[in-house]
N, C-alpha and C. Protein backbone atom coordinates (compact mmCIF):
# COMPACT_ATOMS: atom_id res chain seq x y z
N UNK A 1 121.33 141.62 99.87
CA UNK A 1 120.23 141.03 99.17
C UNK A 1 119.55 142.02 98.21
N UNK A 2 119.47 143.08 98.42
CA UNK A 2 118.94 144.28 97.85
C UNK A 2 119.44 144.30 96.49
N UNK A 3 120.94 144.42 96.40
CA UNK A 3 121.49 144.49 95.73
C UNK A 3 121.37 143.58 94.05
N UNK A 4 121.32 142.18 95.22
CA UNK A 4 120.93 141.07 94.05
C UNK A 4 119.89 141.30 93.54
N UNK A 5 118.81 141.86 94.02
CA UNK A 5 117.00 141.75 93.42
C UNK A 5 117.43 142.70 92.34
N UNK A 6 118.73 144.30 92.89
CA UNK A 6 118.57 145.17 91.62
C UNK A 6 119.18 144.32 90.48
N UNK A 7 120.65 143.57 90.80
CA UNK A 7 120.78 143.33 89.16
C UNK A 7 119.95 142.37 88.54
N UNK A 8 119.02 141.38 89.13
CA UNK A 8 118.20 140.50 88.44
C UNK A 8 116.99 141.40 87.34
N UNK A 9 116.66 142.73 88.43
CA UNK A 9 115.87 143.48 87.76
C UNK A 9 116.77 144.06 86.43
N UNK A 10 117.56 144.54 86.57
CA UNK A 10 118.57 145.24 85.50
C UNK A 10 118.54 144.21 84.79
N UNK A 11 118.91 142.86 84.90
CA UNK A 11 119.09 141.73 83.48
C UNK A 11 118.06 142.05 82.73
N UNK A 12 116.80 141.52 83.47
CA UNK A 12 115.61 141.41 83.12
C UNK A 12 115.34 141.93 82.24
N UNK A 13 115.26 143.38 82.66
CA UNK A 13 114.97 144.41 81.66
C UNK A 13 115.73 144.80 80.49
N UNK A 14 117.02 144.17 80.64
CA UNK A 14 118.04 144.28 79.44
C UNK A 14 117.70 142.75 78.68
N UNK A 15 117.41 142.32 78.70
CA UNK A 15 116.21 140.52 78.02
C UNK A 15 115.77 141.59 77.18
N UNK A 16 114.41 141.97 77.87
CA UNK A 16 113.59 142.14 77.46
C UNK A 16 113.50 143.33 76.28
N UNK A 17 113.88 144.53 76.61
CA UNK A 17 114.48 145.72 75.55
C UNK A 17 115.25 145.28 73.97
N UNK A 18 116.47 143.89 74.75
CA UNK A 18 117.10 143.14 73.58
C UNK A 18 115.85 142.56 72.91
N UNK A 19 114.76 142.19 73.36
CA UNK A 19 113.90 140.86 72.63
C UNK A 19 113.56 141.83 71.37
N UNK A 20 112.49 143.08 72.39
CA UNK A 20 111.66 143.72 71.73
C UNK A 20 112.48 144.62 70.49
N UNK A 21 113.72 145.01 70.82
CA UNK A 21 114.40 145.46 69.46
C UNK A 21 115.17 144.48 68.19
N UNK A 22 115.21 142.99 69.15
CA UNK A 22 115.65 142.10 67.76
C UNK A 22 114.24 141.80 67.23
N UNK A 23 112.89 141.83 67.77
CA UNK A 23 111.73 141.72 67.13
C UNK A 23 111.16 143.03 65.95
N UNK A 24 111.71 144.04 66.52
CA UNK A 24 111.43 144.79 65.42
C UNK A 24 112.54 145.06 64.60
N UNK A 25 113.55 144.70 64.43
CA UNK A 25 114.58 144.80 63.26
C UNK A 25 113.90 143.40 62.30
N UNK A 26 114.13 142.38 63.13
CA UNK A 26 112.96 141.42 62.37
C UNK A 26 111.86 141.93 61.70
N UNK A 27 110.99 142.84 62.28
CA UNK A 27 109.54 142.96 60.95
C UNK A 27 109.82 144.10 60.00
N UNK A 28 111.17 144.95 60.42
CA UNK A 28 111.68 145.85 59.63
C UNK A 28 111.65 145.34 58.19
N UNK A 29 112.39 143.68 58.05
CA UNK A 29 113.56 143.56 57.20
C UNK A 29 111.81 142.78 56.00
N UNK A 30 110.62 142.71 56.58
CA UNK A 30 109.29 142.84 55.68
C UNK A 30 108.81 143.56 55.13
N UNK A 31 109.24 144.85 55.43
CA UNK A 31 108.67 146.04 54.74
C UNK A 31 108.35 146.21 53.59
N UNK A 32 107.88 146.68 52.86
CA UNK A 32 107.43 146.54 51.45
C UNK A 32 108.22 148.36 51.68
N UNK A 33 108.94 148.79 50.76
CA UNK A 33 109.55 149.71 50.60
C UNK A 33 108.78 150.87 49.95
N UNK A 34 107.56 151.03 49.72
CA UNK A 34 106.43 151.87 49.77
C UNK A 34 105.95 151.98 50.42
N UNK A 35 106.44 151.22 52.11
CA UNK A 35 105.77 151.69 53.43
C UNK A 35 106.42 151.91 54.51
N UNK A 36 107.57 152.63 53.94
CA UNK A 36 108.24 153.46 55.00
C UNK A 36 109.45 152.23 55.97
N UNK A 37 110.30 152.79 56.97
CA UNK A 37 110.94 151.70 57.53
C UNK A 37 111.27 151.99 58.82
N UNK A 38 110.19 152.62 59.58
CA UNK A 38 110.14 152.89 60.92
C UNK A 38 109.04 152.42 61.95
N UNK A 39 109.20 152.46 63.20
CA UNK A 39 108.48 152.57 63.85
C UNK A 39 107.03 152.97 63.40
N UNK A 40 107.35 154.40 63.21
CA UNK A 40 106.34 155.24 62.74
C UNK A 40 106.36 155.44 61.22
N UNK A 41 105.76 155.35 60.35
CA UNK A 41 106.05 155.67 59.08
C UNK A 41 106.72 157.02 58.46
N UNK A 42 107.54 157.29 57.68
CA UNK A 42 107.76 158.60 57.42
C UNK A 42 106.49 159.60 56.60
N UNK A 43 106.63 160.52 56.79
CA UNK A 43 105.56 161.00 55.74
C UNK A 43 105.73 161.06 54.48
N UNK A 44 106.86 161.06 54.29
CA UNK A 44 107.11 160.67 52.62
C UNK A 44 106.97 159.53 52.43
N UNK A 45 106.80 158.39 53.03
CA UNK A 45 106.61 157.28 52.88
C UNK A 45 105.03 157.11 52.96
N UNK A 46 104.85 157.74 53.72
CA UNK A 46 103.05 157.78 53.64
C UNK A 46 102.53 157.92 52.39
N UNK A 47 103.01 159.37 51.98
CA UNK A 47 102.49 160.00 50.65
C UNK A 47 102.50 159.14 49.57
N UNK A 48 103.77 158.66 49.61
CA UNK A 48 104.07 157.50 48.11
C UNK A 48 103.30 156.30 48.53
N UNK A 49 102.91 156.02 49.15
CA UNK A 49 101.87 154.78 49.78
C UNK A 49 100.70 154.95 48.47
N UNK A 50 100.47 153.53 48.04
CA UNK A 50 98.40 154.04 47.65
C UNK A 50 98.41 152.98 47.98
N UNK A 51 97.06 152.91 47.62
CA UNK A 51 96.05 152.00 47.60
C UNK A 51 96.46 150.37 46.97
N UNK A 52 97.31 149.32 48.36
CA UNK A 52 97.60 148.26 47.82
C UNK A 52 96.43 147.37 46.47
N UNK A 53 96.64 146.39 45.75
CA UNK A 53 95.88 146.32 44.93
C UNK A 53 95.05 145.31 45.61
N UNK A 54 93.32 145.03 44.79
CA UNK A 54 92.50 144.13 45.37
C UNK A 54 92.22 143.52 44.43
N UNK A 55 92.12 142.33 44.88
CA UNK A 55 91.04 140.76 43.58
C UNK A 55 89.77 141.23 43.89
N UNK A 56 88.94 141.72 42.53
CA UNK A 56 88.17 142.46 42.62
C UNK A 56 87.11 141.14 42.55
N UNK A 57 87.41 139.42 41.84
CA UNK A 57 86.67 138.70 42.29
C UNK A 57 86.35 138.07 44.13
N UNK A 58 87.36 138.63 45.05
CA UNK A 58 87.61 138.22 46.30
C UNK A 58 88.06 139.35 47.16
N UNK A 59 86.71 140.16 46.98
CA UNK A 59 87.06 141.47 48.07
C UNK A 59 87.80 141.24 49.48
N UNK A 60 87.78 140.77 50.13
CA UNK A 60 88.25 139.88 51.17
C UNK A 60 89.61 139.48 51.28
N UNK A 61 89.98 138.98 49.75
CA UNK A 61 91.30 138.32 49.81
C UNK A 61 92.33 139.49 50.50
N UNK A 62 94.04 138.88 51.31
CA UNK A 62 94.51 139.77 51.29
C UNK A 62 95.37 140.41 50.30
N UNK A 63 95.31 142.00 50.35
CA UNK A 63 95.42 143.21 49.05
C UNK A 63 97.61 142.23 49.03
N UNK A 64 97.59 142.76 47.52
CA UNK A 64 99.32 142.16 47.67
C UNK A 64 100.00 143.11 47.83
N UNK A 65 101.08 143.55 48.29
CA UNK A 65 101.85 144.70 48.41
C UNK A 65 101.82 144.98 49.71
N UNK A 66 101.11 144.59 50.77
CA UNK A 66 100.96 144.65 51.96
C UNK A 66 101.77 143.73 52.96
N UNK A 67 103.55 143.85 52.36
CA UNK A 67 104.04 142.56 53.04
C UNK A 67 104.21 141.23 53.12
N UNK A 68 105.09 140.95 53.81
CA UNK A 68 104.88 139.25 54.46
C UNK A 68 105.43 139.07 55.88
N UNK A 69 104.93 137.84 56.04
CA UNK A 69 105.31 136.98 57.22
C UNK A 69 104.13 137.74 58.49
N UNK A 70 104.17 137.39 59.51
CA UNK A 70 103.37 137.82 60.45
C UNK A 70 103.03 139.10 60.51
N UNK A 71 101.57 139.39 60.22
CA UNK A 71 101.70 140.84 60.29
C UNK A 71 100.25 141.01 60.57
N UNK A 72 99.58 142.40 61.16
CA UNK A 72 98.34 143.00 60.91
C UNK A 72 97.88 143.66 59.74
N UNK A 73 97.16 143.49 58.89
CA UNK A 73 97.39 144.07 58.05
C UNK A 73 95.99 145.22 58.13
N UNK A 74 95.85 146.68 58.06
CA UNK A 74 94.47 147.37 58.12
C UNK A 74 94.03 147.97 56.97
N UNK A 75 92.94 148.34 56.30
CA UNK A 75 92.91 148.67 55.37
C UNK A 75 92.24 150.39 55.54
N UNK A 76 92.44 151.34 55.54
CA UNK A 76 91.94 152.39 55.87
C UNK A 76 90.28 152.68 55.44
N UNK A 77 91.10 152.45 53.50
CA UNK A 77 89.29 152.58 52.36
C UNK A 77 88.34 151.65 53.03
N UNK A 78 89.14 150.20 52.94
CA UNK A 78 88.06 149.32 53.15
C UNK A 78 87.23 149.06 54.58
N UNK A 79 88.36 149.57 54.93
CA UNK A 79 87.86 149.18 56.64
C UNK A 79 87.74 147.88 57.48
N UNK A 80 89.22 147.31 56.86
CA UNK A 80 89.31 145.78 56.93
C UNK A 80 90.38 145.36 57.43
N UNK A 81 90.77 144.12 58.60
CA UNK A 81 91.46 143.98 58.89
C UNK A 81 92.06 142.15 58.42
N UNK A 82 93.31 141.83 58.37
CA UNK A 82 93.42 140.82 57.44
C UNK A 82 95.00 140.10 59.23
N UNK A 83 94.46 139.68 60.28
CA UNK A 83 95.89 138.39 60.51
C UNK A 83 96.30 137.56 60.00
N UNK A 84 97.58 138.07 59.76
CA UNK A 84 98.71 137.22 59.14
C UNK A 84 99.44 136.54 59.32
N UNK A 85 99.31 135.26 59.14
CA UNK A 85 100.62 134.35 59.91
C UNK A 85 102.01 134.54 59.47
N UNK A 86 102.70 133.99 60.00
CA UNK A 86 104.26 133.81 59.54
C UNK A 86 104.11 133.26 58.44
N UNK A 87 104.25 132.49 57.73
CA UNK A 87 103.75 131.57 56.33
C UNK A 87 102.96 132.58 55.59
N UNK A 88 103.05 133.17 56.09
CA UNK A 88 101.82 134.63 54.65
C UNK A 88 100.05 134.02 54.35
N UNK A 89 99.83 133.07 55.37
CA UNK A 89 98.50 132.90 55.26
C UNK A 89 97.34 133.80 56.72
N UNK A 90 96.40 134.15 55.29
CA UNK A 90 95.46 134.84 56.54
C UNK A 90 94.87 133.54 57.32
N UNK A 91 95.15 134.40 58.72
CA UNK A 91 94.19 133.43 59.67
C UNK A 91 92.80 133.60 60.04
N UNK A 92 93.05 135.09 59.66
CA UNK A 92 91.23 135.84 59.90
C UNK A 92 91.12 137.15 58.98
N UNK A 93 89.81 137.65 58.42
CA UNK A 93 89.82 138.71 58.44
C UNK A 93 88.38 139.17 58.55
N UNK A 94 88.17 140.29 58.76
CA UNK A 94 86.91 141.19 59.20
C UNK A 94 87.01 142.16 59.16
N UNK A 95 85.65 143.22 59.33
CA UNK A 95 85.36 144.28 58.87
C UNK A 95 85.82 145.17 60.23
N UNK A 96 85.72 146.39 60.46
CA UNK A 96 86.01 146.63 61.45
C UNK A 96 84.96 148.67 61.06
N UNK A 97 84.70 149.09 62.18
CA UNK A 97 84.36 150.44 62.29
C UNK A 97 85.74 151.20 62.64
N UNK A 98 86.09 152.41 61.70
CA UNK A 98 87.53 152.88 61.96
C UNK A 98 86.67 154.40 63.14
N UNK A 99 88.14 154.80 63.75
CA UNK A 99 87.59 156.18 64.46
C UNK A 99 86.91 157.84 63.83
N UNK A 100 87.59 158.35 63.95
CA UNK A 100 87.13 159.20 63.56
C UNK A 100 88.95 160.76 62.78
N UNK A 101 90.08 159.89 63.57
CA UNK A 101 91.54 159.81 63.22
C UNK A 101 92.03 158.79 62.56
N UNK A 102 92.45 158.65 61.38
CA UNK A 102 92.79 157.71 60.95
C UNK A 102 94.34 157.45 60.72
N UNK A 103 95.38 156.40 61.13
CA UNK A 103 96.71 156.17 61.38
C UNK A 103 97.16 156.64 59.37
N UNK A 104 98.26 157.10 59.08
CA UNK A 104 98.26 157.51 57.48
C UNK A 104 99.25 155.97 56.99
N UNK A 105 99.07 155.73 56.37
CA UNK A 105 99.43 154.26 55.51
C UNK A 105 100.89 154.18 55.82
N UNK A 106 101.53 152.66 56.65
CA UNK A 106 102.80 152.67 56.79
C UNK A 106 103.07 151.48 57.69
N UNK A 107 104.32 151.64 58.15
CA UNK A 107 104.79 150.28 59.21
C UNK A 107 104.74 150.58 60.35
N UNK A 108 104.16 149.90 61.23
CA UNK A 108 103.57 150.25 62.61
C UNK A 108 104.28 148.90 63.48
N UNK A 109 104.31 149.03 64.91
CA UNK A 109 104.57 147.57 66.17
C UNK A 109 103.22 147.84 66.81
N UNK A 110 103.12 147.31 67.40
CA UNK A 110 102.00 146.83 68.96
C UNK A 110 103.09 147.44 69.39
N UNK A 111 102.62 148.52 70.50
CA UNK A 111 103.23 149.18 70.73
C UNK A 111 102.65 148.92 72.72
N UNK A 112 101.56 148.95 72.59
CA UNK A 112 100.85 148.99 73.74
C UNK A 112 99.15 147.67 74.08
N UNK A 113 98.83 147.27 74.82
CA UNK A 113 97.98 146.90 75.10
C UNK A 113 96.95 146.90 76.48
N UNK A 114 95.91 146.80 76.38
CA UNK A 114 95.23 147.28 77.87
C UNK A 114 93.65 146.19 77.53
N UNK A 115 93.84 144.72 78.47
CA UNK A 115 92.64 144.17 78.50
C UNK A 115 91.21 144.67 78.47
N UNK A 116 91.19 145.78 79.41
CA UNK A 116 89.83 146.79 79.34
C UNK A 116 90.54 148.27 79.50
N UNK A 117 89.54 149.30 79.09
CA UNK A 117 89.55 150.80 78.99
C UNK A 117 88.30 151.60 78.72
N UNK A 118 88.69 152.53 78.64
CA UNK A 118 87.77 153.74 78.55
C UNK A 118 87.98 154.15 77.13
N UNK A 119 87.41 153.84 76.26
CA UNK A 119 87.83 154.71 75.12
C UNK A 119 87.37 156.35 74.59
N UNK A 120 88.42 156.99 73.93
CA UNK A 120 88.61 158.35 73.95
C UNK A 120 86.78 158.91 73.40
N UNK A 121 86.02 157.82 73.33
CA UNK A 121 84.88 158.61 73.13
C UNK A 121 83.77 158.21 74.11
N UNK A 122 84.48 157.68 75.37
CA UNK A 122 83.65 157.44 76.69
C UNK A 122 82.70 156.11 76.58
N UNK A 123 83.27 155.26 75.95
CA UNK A 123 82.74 154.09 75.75
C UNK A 123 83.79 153.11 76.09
N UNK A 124 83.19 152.43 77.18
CA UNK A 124 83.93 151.08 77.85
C UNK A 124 84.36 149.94 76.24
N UNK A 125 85.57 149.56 76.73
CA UNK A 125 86.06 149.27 75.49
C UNK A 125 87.07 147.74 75.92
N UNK A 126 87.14 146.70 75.26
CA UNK A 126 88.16 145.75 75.99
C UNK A 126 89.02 145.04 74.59
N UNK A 127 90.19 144.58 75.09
CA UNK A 127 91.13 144.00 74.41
C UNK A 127 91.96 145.01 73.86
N UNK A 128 92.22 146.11 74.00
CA UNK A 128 93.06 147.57 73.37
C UNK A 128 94.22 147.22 73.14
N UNK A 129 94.54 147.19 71.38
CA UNK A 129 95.23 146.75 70.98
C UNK A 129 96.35 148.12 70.34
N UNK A 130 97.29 149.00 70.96
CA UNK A 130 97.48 150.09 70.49
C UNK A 130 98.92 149.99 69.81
N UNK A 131 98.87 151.12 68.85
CA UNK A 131 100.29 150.66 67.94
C UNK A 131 100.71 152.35 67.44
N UNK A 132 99.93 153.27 67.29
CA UNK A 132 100.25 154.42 66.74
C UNK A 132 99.24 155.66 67.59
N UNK A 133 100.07 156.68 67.42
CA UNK A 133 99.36 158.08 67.91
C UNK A 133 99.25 159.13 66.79
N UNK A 134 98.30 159.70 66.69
CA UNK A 134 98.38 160.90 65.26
C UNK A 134 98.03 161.98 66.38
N UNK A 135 98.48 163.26 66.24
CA UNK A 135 98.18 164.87 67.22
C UNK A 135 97.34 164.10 68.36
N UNK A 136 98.67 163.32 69.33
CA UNK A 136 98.06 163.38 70.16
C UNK A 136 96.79 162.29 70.78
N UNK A 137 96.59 161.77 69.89
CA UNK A 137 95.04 160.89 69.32
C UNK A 137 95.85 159.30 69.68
N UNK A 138 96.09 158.38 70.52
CA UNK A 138 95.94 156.98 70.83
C UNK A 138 95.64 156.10 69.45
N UNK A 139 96.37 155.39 68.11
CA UNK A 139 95.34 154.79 67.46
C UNK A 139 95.53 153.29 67.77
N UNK A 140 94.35 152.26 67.87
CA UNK A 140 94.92 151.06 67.90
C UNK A 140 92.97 150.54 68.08
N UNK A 141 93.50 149.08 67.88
CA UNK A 141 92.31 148.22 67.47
C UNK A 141 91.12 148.19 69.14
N UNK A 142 90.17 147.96 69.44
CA UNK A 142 89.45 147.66 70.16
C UNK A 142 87.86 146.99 70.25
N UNK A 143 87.02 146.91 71.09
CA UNK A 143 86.11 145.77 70.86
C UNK A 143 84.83 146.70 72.03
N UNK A 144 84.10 147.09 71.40
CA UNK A 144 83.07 148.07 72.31
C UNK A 144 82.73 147.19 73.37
N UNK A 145 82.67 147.45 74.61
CA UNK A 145 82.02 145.97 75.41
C UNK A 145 80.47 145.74 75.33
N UNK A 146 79.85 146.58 74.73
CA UNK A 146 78.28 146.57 74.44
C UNK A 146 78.35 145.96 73.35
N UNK A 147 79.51 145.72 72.55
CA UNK A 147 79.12 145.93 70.87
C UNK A 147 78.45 147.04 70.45
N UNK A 148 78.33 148.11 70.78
CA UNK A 148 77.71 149.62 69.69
C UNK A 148 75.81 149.30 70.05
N UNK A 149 75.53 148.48 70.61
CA UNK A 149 74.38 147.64 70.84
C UNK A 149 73.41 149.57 70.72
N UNK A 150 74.33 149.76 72.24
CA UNK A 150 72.98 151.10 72.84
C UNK A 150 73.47 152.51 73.03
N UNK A 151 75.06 152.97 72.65
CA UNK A 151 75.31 154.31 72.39
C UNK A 151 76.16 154.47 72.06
N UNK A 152 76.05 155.78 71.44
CA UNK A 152 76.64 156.08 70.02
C UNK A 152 77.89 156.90 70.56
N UNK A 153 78.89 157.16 70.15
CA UNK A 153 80.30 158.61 70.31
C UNK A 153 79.46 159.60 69.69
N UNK A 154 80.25 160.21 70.67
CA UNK A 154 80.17 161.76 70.17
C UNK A 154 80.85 161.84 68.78
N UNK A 155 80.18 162.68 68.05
CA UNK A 155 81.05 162.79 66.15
C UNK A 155 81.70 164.16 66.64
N UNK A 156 81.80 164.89 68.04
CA UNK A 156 82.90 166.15 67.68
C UNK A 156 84.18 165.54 68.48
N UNK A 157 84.02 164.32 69.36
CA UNK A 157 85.18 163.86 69.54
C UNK A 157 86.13 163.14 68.72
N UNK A 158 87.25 163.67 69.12
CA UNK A 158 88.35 162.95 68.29
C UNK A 158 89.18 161.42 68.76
N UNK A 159 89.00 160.66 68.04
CA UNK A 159 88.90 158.94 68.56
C UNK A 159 89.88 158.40 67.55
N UNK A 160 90.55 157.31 67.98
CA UNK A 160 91.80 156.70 67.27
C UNK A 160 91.30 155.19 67.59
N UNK A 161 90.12 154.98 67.95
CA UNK A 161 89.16 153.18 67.88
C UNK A 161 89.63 153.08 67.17
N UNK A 162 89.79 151.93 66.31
CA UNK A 162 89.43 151.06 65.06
C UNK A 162 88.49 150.36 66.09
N UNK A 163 87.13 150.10 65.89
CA UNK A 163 86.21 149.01 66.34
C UNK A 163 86.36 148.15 65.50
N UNK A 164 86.68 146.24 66.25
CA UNK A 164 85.72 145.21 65.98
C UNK A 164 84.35 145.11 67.30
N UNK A 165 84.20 143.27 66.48
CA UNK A 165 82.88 143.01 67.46
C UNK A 165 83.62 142.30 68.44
N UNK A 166 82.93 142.08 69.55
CA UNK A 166 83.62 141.14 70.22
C UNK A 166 84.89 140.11 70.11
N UNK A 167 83.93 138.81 69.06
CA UNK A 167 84.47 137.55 68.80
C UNK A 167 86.35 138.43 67.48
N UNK A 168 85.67 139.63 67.15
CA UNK A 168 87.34 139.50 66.37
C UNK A 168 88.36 140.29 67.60
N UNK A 169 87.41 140.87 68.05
CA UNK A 169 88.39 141.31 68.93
C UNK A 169 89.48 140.39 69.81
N UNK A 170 88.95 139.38 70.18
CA UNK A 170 89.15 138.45 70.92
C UNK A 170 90.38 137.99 70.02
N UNK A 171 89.82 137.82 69.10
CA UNK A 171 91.11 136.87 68.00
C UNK A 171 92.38 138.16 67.50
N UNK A 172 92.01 139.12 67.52
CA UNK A 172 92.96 140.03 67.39
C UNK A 172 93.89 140.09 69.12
N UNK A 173 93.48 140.55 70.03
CA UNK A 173 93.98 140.44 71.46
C UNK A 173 95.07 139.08 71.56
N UNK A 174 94.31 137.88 70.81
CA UNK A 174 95.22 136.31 71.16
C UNK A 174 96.49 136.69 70.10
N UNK A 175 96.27 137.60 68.70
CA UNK A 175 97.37 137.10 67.63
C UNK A 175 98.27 138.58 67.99
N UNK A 176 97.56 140.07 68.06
CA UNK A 176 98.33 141.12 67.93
C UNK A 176 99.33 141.28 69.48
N UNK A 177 100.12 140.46 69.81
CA UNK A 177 101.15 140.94 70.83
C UNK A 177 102.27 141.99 70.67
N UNK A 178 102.73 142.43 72.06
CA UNK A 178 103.83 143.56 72.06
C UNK A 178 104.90 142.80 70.66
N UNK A 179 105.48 143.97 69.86
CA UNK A 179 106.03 143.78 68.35
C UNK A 179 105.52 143.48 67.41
N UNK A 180 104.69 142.94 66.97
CA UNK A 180 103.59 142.39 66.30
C UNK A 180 103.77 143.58 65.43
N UNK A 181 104.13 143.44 63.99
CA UNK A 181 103.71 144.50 62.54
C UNK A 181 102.66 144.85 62.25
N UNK A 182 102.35 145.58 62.08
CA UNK A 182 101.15 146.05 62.12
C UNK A 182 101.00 147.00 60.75
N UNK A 183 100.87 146.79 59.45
CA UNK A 183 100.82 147.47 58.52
C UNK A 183 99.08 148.30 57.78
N UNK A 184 99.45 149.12 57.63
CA UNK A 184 98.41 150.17 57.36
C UNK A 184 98.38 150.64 56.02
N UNK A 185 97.64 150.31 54.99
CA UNK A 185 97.62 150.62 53.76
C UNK A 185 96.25 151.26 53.23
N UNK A 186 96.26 152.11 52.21
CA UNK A 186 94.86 152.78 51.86
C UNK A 186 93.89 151.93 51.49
């Protein structure tokens, strides 16, 4: 019997490894080719990155050059985050407080998630939406559980937050799942 539980476990996990790598050859083949074609972005791909363009009548709108089909899209300058459906329509977007590390412009997965945490600047934090690490530094989306209401981070700690408020957090947690693109532009 033992035996059987191991290979069910062994399938399982061979499912699942297959899903998560035909899901990211899938958001590979979106890339906008000024944003690199990895996991992690290259740094030369970083560098040649700028500043996707904006409708300067519709600050808001999403920037073009930032892809298609399902994706996160973050904006570093603006400090804005744009969900993307499959169909290339935004479903939401909002402002967001970035950390104090910022991810460098490129193609990112959901890499990780954690309903509640501790975030790296000692502030209870929920919905942790994580996708990239810079020296070490955790970066990925989260939702203060106070909302920022009554204390502040430390400014000598080093933090990889992106803060929303609650209510986007929430809507980010329901849309950003494990594979989920996650693109990062200036």
């Amino acid at each position: 019997m033992a035996g059987t539980s191991s290979g069910i476990v062994a399938v399982l996990t061979a499912a699942a490894l297959g899903t998560v790598g035909f899901l990211a050859y899938r958001a590979q083949a979106t890339v906008p080719a000024s944003l690199g074609s990895g996991p992690e972005a290259s740094a030369s791909a970083a560098a040649a990155a700028t500043k996707a363009p904006r409708d300067r009548q519709h600050p808001t709108a999403l920037p073009s050059g930032s892809g298609t089909g399902e994706r996160v899209v973050y904006s570093v300058d603006d400090d804005r985050i744009w969900l993307v459906s499959p169909a290339n329509q935004v479903q939401r977007t909002f402002p967001v407080r970035p950390g104090s590390v910022d991810p460098p412009p490129g193609m990112y997965w959901v890499t990780s998630r954690s309903n509640t945490a501790t975030g790296t600047d000692g502030l209870p934090v929920e919905h942790v939406v994580r996708f990239t690490s810079v020296e070490g530094v955790a970066i990925g989306f989260s939702a203060a559980v106070d909302d920022g209401s009554g204390m502040m981070a430390d400014p000598s700690v080093k933090t990889g937050g992106i803060r929303e408020n609650r209510a986007d957090g929430n809507a980010m947690w329901s849309f950003a799942t494990i594979g989920v693109p996650v693109v990062v532009i200036r």
